[in-house]
PDB file of N, CA and C in Angstrom:
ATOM      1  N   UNK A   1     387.727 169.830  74.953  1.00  0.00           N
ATOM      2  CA  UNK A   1     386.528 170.568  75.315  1.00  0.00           C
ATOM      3  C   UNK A   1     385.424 169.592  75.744  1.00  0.00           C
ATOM      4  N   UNK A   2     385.483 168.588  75.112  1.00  0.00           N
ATOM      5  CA  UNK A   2     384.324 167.502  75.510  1.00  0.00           C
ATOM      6  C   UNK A   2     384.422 166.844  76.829  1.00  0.00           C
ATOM      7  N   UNK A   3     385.810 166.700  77.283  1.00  0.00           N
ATOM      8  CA  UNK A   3     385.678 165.940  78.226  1.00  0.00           C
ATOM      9  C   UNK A   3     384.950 167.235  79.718  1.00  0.00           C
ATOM     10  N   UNK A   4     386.072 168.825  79.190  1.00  0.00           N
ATOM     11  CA  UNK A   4     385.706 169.520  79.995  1.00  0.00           C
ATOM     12  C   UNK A   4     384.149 169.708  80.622  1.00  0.00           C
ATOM     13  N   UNK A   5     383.225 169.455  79.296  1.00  0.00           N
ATOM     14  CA  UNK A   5     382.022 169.815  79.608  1.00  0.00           C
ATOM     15  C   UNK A   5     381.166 168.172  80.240  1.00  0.00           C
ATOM     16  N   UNK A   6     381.627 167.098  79.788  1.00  0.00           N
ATOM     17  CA  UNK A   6     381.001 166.002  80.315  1.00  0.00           C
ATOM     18  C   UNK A   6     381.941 165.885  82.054  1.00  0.00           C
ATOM     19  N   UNK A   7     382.223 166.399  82.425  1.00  0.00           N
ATOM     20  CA  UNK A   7     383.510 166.244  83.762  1.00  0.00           C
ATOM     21  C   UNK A   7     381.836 167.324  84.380  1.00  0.00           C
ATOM     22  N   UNK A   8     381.798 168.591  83.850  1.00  0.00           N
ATOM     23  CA  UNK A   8     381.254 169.610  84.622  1.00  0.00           C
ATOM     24  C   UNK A   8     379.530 169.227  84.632  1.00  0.00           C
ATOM     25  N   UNK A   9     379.189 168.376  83.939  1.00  0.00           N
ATOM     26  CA  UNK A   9     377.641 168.116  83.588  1.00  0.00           C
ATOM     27  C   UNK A   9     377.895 166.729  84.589  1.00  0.00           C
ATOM     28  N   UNK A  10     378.603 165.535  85.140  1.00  0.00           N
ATOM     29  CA  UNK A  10     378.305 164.478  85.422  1.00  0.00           C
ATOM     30  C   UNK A  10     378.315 165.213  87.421  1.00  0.00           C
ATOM     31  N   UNK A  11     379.244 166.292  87.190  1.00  0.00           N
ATOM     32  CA  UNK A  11     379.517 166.881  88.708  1.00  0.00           C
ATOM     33  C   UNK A  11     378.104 167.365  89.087  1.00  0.00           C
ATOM     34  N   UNK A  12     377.590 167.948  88.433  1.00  0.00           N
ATOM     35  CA  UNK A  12     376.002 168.591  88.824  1.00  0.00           C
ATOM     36  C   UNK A  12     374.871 167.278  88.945  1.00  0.00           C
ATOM     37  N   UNK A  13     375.048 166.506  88.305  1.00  0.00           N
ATOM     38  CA  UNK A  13     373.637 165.188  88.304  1.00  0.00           C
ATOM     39  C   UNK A  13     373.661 164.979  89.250  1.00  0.00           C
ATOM     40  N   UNK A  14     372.296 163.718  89.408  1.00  0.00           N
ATOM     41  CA  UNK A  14     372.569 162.354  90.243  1.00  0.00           C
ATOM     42  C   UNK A  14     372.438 161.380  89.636  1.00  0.00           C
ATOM     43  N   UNK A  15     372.209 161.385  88.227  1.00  0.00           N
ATOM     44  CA  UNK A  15     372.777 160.418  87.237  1.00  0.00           C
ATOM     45  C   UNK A  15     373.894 160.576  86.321  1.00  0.00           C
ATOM     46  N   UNK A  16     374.867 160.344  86.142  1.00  0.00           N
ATOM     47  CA  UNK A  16     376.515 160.662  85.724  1.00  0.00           C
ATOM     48  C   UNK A  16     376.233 159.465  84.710  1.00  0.00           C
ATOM     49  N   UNK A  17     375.840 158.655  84.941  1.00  0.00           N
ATOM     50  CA  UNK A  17     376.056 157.601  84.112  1.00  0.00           C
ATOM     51  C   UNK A  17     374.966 157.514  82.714  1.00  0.00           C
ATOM     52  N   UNK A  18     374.379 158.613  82.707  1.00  0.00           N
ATOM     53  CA  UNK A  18     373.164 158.606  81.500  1.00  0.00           C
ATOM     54  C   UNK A  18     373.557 160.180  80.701  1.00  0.00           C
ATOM     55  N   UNK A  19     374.678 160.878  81.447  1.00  0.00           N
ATOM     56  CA  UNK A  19     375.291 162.090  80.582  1.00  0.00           C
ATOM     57  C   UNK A  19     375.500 161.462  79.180  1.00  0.00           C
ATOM     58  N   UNK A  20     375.339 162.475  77.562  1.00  0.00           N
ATOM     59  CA  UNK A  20     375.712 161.985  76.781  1.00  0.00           C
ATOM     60  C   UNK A  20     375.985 163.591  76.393  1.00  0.00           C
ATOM     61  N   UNK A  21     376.733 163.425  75.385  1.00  0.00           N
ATOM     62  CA  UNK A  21     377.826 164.852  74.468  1.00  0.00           C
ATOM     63  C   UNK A  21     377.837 164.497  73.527  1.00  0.00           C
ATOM     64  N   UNK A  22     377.262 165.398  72.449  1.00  0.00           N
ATOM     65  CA  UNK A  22     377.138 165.042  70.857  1.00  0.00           C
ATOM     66  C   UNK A  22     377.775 165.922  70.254  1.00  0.00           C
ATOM     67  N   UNK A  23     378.827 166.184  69.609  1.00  0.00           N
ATOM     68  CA  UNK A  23     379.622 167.321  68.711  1.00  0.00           C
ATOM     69  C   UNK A  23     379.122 167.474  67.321  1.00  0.00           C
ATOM     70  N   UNK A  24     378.417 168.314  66.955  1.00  0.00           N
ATOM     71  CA  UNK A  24     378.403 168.670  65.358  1.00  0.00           C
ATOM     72  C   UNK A  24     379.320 169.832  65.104  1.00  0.00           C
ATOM     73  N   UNK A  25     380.349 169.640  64.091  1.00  0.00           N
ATOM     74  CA  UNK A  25     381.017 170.524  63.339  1.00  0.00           C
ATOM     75  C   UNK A  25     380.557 171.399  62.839  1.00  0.00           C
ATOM     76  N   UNK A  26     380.550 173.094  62.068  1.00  0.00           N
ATOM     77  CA  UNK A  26     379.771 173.924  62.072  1.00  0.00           C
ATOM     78  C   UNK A  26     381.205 174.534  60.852  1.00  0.00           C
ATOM     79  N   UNK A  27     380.767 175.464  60.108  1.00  0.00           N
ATOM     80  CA  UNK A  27     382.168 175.987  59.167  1.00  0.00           C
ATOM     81  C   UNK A  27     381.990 177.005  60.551  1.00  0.00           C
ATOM     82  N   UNK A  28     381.529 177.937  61.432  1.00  0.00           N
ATOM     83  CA  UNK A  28     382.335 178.589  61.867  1.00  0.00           C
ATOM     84  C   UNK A  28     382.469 178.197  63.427  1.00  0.00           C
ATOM     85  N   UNK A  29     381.798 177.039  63.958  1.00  0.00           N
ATOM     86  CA  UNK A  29     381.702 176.986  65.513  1.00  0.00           C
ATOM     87  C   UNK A  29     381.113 175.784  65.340  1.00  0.00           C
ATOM     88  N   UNK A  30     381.685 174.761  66.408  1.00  0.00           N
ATOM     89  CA  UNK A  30     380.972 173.842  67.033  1.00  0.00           C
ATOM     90  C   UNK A  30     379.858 173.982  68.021  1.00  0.00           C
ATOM     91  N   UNK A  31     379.196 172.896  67.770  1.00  0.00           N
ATOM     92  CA  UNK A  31     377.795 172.987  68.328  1.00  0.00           C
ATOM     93  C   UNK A  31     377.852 171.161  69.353  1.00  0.00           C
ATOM     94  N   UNK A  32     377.663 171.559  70.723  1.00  0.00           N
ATOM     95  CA  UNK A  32     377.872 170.951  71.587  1.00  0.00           C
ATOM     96  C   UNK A  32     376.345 170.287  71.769  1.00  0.00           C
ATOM     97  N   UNK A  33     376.124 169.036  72.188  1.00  0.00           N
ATOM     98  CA  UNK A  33     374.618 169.362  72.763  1.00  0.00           C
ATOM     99  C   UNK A  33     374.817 168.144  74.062  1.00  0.00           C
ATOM    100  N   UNK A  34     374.365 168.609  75.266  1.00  0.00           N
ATOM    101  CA  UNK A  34     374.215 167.846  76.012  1.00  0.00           C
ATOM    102  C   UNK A  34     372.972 167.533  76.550  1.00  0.00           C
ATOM    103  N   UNK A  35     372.904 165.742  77.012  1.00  0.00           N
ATOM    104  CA  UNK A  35     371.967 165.544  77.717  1.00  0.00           C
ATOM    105  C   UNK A  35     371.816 164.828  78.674  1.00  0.00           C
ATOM    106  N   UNK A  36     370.918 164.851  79.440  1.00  0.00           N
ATOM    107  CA  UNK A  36     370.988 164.662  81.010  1.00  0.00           C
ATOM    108  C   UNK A  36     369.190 163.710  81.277  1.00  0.00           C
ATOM    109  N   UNK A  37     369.629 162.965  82.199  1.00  0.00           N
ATOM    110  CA  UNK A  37     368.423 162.204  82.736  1.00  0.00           C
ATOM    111  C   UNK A  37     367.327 163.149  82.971  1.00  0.00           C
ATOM    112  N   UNK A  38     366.027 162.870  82.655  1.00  0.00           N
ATOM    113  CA  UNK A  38     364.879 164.051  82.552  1.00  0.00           C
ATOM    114  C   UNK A  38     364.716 164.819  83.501  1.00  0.00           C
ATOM    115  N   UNK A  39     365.329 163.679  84.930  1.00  0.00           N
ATOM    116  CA  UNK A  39     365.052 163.879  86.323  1.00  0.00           C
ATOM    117  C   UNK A  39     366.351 165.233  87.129  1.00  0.00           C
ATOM    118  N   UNK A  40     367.232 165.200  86.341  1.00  0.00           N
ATOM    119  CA  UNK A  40     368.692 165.970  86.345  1.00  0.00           C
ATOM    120  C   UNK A  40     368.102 167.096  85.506  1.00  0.00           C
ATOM    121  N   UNK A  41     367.211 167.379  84.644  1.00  0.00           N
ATOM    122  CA  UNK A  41     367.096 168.668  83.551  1.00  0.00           C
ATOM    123  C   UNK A  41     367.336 169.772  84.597  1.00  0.00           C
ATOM    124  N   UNK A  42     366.565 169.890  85.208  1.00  0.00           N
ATOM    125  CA  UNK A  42     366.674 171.191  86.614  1.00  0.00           C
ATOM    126  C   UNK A  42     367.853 171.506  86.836  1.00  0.00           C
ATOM    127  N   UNK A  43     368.292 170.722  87.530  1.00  0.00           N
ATOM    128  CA  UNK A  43     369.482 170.949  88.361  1.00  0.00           C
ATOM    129  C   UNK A  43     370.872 170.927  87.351  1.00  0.00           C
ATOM    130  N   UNK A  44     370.752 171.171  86.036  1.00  0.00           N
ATOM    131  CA  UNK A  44     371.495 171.710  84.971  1.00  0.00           C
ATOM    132  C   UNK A  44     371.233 172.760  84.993  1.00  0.00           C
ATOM    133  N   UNK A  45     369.909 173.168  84.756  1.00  0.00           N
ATOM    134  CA  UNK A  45     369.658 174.215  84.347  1.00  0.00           C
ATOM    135  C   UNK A  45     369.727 175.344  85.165  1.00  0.00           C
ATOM    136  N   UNK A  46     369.224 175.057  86.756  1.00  0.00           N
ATOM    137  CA  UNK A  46     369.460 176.369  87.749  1.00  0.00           C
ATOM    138  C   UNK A  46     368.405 176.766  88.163  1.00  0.00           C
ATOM    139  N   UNK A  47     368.036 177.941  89.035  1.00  0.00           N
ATOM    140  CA  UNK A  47     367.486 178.765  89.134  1.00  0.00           C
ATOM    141  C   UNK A  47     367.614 179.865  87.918  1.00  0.00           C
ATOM    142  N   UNK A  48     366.505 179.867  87.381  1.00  0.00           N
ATOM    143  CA  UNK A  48     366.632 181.037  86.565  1.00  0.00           C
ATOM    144  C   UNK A  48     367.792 181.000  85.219  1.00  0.00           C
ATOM    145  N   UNK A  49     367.854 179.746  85.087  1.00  0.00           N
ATOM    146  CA  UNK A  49     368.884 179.287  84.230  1.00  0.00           C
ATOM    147  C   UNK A  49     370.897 179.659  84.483  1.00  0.00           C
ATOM    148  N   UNK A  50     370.655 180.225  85.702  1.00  0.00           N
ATOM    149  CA  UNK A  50     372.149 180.019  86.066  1.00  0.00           C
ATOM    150  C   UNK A  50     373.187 179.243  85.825  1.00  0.00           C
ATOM    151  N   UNK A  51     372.684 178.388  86.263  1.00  0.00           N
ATOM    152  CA  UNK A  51     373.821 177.412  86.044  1.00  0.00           C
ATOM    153  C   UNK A  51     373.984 176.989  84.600  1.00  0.00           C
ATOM    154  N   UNK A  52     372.487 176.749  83.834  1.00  0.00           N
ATOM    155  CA  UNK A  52     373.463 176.327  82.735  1.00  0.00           C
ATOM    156  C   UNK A  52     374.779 177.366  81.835  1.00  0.00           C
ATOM    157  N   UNK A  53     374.000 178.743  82.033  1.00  0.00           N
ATOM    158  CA  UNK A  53     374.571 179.906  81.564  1.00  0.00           C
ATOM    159  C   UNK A  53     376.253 179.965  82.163  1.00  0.00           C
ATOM    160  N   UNK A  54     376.251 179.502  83.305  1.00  0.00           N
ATOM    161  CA  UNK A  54     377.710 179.473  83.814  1.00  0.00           C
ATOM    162  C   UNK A  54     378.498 178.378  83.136  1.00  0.00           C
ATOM    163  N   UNK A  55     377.854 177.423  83.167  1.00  0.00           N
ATOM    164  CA  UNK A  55     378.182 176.384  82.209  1.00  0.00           C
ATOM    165  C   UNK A  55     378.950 177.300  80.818  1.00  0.00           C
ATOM    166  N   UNK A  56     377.832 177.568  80.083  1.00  0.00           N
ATOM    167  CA  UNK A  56     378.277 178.168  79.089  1.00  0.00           C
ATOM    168  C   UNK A  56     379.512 179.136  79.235  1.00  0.00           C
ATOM    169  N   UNK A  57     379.623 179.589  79.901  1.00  0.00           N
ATOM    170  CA  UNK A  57     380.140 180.660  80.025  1.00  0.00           C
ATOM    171  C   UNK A  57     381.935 180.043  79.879  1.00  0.00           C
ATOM    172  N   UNK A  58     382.129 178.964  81.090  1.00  0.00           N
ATOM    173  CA  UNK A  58     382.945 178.059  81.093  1.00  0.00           C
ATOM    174  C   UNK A  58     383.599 177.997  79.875  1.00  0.00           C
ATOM    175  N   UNK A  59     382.526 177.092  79.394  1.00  0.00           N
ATOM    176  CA  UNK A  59     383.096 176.171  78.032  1.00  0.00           C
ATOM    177  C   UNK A  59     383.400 177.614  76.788  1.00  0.00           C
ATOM    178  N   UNK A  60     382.643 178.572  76.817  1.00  0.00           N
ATOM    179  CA  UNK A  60     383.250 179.538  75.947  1.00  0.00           C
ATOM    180  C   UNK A  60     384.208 180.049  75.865  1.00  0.00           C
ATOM    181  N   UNK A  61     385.019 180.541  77.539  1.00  0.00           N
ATOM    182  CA  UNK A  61     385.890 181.124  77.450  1.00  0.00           C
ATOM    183  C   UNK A  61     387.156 179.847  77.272  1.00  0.00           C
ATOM    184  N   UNK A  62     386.492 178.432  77.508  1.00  0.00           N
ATOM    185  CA  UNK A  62     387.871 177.552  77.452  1.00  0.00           C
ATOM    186  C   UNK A  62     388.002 177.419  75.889  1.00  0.00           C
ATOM    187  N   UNK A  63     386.984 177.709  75.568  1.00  0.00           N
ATOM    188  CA  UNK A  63     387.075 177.517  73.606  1.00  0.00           C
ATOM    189  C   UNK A  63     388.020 178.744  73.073  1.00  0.00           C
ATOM    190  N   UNK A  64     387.808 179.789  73.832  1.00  0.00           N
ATOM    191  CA  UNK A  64     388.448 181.406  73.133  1.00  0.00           C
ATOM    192  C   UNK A  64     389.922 180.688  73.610  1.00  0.00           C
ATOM    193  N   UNK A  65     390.207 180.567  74.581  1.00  0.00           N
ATOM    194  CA  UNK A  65     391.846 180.377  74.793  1.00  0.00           C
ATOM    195  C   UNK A  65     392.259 179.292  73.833  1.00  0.00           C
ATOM    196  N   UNK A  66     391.947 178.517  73.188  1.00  0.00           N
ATOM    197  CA  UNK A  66     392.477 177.678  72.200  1.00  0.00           C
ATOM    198  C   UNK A  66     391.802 177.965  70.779  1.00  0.00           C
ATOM    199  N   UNK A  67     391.255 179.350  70.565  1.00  0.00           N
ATOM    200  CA  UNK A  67     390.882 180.004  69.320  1.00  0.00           C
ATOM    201  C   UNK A  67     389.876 179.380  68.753  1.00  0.00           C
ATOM    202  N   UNK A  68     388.874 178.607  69.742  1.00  0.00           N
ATOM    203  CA  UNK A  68     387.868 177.762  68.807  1.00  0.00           C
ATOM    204  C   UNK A  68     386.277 178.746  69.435  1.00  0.00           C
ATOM    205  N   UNK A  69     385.349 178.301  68.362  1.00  0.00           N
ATOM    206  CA  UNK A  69     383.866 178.884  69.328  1.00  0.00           C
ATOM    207  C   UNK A  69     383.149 178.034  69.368  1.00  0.00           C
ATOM    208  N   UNK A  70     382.458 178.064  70.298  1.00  0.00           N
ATOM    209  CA  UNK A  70     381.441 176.956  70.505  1.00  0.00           C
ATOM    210  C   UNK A  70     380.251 177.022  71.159  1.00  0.00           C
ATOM    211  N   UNK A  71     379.126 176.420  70.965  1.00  0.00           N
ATOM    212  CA  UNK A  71     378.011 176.967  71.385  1.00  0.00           C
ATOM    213  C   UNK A  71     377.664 175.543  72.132  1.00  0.00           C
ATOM    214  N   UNK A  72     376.952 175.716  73.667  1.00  0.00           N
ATOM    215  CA  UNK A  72     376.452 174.475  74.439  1.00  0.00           C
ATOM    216  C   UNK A  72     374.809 174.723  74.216  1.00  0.00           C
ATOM    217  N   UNK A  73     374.255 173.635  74.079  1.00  0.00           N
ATOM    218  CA  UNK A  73     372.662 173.544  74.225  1.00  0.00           C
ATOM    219  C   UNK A  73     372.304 172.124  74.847  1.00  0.00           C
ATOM    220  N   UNK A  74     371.257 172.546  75.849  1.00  0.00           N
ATOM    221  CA  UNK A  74     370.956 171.429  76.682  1.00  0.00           C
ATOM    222  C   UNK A  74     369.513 170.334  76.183  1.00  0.00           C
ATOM    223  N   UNK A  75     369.700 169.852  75.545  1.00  0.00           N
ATOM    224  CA  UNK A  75     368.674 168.923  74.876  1.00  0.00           C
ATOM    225  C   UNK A  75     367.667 168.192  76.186  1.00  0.00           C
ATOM    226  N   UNK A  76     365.937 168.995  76.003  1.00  0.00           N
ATOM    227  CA  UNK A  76     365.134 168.290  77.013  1.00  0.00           C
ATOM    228  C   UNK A  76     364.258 167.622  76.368  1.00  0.00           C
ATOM    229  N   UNK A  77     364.397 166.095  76.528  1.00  0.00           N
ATOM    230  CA  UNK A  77     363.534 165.033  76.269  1.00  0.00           C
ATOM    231  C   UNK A  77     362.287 165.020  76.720  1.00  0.00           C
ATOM    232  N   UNK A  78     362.033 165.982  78.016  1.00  0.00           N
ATOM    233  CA  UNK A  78     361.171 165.204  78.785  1.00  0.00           C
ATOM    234  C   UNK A  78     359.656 165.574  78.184  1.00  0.00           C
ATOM    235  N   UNK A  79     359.433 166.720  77.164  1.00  0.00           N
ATOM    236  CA  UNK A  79     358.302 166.783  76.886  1.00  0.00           C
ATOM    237  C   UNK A  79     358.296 166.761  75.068  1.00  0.00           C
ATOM    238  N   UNK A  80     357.577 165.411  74.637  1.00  0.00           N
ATOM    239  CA  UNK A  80     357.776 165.612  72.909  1.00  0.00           C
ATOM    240  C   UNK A  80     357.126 167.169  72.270  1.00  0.00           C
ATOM    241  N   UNK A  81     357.509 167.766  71.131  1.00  0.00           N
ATOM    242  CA  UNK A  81     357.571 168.982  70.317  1.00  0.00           C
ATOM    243  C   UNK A  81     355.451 168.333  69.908  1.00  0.00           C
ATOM    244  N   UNK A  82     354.920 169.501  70.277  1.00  0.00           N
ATOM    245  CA  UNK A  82     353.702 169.920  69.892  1.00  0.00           C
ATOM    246  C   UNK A  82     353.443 169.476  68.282  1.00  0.00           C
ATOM    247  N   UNK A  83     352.777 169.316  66.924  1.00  0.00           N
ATOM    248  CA  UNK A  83     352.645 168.925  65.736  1.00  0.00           C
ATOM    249  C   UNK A  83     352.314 170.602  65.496  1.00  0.00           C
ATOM    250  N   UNK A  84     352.024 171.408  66.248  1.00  0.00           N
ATOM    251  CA  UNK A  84     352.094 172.697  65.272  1.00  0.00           C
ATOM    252  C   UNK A  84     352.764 173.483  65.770  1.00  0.00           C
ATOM    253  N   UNK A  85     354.076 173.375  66.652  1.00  0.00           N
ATOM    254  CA  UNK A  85     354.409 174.175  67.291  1.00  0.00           C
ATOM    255  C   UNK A  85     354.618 174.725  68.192  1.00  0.00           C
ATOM    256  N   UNK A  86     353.202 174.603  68.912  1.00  0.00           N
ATOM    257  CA  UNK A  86     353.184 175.009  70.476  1.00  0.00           C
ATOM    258  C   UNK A  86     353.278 174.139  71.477  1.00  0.00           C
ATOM    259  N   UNK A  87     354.040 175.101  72.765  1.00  0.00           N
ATOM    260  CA  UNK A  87     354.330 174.028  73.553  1.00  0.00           C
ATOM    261  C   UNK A  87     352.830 173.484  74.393  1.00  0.00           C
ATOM    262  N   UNK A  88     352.181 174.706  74.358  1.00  0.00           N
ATOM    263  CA  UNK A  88     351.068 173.860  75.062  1.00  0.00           C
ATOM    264  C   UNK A  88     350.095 172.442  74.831  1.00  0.00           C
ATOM    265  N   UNK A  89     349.512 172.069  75.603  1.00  0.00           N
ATOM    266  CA  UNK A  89     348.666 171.065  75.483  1.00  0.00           C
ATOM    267  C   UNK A  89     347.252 171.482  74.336  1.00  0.00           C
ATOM    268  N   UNK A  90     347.273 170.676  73.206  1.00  0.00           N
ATOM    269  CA  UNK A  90     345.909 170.939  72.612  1.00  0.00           C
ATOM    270  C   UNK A  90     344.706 170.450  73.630  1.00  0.00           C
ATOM    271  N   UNK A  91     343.481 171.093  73.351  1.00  0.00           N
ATOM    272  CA  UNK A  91     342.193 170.985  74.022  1.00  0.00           C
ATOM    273  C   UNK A  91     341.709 169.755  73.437  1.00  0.00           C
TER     274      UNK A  91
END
């Protein structure tokens, strides 16, 4: 499954060489997380999040045919987590 999804994430970049795939084990499903050069986040993600959703979609049904589940999430660096929460900019 890993290679499937790092094969389908390095095909969409224009950096292939900064793809990374992190597997955490889960008691009922693995949890995938990929990430991509800040400059590549987009063009993972889609219009309207298409593509990554197809993505997903992919890697789910290749997980059901070998009886496993798995969940993909696309890890974005490019803006650090707010201290209370929000994504916006404090005043």
């Amino acid at each position: 499954m890993k290679d499937l999804i790092v094969f389908l994430a390095k095909a969409l970049v224009d950096k292939p060489e900064v793809v990374e795939l992190t597997v955490t084990p889960a008691a009922d499903h693995s949890l995938y997380e990929l990430k991509v050069a800040p400059d590549d986040i987009g063009k993972v993600i889609g219009r309207d999040g298409r593509t990554i959703n197809a993505l997903r979609t992919v890697v789910t049904h290749a997980a059901q045919k070998k009886g496993e589940k798995v969940r993909l999430e696309l890890i974005d660096d490019r803006r650090p987590p707010q201290p209370n929460g929000n994504s916006a900019p404090q005043p």
